[in-house]
C-alpha atoms as a PDB file:
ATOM      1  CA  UNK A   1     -87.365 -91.872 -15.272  1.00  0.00           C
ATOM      2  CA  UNK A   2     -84.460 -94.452 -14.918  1.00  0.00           C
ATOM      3  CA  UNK A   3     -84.137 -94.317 -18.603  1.00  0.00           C
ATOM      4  CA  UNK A   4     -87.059 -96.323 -19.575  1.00  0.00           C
ATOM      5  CA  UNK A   5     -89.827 -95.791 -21.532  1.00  0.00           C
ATOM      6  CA  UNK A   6     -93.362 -97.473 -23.111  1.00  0.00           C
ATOM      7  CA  UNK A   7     -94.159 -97.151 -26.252  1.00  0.00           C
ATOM      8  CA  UNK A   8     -97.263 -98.524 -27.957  1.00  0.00           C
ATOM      9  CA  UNK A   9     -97.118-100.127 -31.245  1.00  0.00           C
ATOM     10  CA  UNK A  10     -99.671 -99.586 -34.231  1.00  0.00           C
ATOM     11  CA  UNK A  11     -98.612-100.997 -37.039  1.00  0.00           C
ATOM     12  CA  UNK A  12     -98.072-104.431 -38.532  1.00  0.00           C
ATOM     13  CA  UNK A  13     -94.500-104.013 -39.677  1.00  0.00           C
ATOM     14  CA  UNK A  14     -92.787-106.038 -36.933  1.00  0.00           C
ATOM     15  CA  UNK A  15     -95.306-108.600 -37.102  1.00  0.00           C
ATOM     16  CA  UNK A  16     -95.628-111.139 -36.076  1.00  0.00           C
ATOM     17  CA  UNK A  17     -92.432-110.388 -33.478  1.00  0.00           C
ATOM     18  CA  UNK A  18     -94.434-107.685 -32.148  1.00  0.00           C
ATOM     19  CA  UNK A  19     -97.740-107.792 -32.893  1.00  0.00           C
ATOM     20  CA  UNK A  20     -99.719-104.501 -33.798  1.00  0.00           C
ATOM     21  CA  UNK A  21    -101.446-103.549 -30.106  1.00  0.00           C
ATOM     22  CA  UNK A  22     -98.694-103.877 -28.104  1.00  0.00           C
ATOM     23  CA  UNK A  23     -96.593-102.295 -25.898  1.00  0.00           C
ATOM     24  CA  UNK A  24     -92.458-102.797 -25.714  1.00  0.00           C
ATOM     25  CA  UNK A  25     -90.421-101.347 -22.807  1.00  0.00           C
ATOM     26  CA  UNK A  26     -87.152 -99.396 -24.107  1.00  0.00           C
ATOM     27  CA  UNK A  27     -83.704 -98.453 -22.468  1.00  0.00           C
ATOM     28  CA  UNK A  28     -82.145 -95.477 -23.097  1.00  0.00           C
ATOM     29  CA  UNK A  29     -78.940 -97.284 -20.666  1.00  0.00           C
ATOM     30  CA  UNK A  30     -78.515 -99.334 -23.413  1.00  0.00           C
ATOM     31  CA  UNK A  31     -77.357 -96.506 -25.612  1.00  0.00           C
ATOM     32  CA  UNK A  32     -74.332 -96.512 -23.677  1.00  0.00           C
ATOM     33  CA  UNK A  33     -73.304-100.196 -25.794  1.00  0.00           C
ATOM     34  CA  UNK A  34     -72.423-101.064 -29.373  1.00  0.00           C
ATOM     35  CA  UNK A  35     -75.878-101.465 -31.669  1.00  0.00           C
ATOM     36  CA  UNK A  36     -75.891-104.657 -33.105  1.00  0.00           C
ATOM     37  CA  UNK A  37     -77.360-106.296 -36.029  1.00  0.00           C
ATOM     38  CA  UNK A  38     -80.701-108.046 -34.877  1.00  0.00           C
ATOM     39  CA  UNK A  39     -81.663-105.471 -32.309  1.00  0.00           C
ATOM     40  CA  UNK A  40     -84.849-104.239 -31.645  1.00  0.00           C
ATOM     41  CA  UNK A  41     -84.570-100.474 -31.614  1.00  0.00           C
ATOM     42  CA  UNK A  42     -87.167 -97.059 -31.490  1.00  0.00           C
ATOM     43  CA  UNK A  43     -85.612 -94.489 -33.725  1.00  0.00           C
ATOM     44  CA  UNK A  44     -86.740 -91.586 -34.517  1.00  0.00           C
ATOM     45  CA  UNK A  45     -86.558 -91.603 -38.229  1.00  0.00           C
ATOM     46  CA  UNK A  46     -86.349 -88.125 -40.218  1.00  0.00           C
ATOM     47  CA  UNK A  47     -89.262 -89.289 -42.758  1.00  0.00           C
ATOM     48  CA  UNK A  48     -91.240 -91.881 -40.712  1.00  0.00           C
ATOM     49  CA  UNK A  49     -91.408 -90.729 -37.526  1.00  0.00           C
ATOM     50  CA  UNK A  50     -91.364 -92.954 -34.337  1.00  0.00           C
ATOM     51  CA  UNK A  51     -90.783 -96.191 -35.756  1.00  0.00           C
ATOM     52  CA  UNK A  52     -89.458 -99.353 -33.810  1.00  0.00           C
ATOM     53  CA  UNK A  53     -86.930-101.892 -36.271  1.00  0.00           C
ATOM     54  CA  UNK A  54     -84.468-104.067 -36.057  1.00  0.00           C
ATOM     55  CA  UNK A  55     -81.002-103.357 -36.773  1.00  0.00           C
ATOM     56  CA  UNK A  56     -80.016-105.038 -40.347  1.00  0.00           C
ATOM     57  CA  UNK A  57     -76.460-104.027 -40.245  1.00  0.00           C
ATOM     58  CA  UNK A  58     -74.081-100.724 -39.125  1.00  0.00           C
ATOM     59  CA  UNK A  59     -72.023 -99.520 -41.647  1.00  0.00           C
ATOM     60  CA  UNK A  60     -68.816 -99.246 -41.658  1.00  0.00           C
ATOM     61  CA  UNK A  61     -69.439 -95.631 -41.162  1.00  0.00           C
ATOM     62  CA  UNK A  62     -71.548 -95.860 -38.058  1.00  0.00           C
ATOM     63  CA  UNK A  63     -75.097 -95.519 -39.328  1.00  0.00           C
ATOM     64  CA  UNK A  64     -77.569 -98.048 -38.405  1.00  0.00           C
ATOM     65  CA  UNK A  65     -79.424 -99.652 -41.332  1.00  0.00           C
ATOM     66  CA  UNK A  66     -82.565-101.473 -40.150  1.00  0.00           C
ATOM     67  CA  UNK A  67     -85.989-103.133 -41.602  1.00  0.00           C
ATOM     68  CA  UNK A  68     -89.028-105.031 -40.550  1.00  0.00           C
ATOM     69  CA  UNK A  69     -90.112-108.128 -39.862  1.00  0.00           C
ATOM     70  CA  UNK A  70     -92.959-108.409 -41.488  1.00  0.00           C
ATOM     71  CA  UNK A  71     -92.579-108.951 -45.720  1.00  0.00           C
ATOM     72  CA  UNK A  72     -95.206-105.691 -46.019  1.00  0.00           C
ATOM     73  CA  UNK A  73     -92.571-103.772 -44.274  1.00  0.00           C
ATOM     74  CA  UNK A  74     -90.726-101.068 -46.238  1.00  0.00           C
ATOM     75  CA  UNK A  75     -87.200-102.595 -47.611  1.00  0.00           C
ATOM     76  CA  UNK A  76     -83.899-101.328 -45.804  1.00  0.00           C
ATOM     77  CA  UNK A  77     -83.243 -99.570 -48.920  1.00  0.00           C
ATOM     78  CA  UNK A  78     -86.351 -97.179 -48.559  1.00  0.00           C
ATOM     79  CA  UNK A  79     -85.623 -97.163 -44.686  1.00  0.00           C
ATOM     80  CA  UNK A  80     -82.247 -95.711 -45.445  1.00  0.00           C
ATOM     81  CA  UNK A  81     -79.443 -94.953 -42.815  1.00  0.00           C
ATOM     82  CA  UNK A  82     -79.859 -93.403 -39.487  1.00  0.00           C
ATOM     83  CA  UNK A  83     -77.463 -92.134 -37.018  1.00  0.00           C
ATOM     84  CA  UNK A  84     -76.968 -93.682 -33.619  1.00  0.00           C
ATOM     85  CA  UNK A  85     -78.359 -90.109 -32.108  1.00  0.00           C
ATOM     86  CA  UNK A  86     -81.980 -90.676 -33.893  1.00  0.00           C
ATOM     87  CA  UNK A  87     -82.135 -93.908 -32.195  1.00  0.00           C
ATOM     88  CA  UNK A  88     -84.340 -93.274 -29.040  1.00  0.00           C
ATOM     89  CA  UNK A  89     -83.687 -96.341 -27.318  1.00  0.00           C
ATOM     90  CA  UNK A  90     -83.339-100.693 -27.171  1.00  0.00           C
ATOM     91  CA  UNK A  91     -86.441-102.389 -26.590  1.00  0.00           C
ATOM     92  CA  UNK A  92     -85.851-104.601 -23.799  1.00  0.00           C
ATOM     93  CA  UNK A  93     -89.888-106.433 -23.182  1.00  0.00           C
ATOM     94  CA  UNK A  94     -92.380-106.697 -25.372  1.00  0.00           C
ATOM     95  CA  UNK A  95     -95.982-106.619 -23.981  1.00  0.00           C
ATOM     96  CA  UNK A  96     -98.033-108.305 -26.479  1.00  0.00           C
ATOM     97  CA  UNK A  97    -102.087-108.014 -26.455  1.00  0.00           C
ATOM     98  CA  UNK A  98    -104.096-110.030 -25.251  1.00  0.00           C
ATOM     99  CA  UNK A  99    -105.862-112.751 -27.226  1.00  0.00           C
ATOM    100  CA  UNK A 100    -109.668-112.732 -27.812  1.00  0.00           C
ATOM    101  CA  UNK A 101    -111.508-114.947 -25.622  1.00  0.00           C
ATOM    102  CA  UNK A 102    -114.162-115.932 -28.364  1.00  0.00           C
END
């Protein structure tokens, strides 16, 4: 609907931008504009699955090169290239959990 979607995030590799537990809203509009290094993107990546990065660099062949922000993160290198068409959208909010009240 409108081009927006929710996804929930599980793991700790773009910690602590986005924490594990929380929720980031994505564009799919935003498709429609250059991808640019620093981005926060979901792709969906032909070994990993569903994964949301940021965009390290685009080649000068158009693939989009991106990594974690956490240092347990796998490297770019091991990340490889994607295309532009495996990237699902641009994560425009993130919804971060809420903090224990202990």
């Amino acid at each position: 609907m409108f081009g927006f979607k929710i996804w929930k995030i599980n793991g700790r590799s773009m910690a602590p931008v986005i924490p594990a537990g929380s929720f980031v809203l994505t564009s799919k509009w935003s498709q429609l504009f250059p991808v640019k290094e620093g981005q926060r993107i979901v792709i969906d990546h032909p070994v990993f699955g569903i994964i949301v990065k940021t965009v390290a660099v685009v080649d000068r062949n158009g693939f989009v090169w991106s990594k974690g922000e956490n240092h347990e993160s796998l490297p770019v290198e091991k990340l490889g290239p994607v295309s532009r068409s495996d990237i699902l959208g641009r994560v425009m909010f993130v919804f971060r959990p809420e903090a224990s009240l202990a």
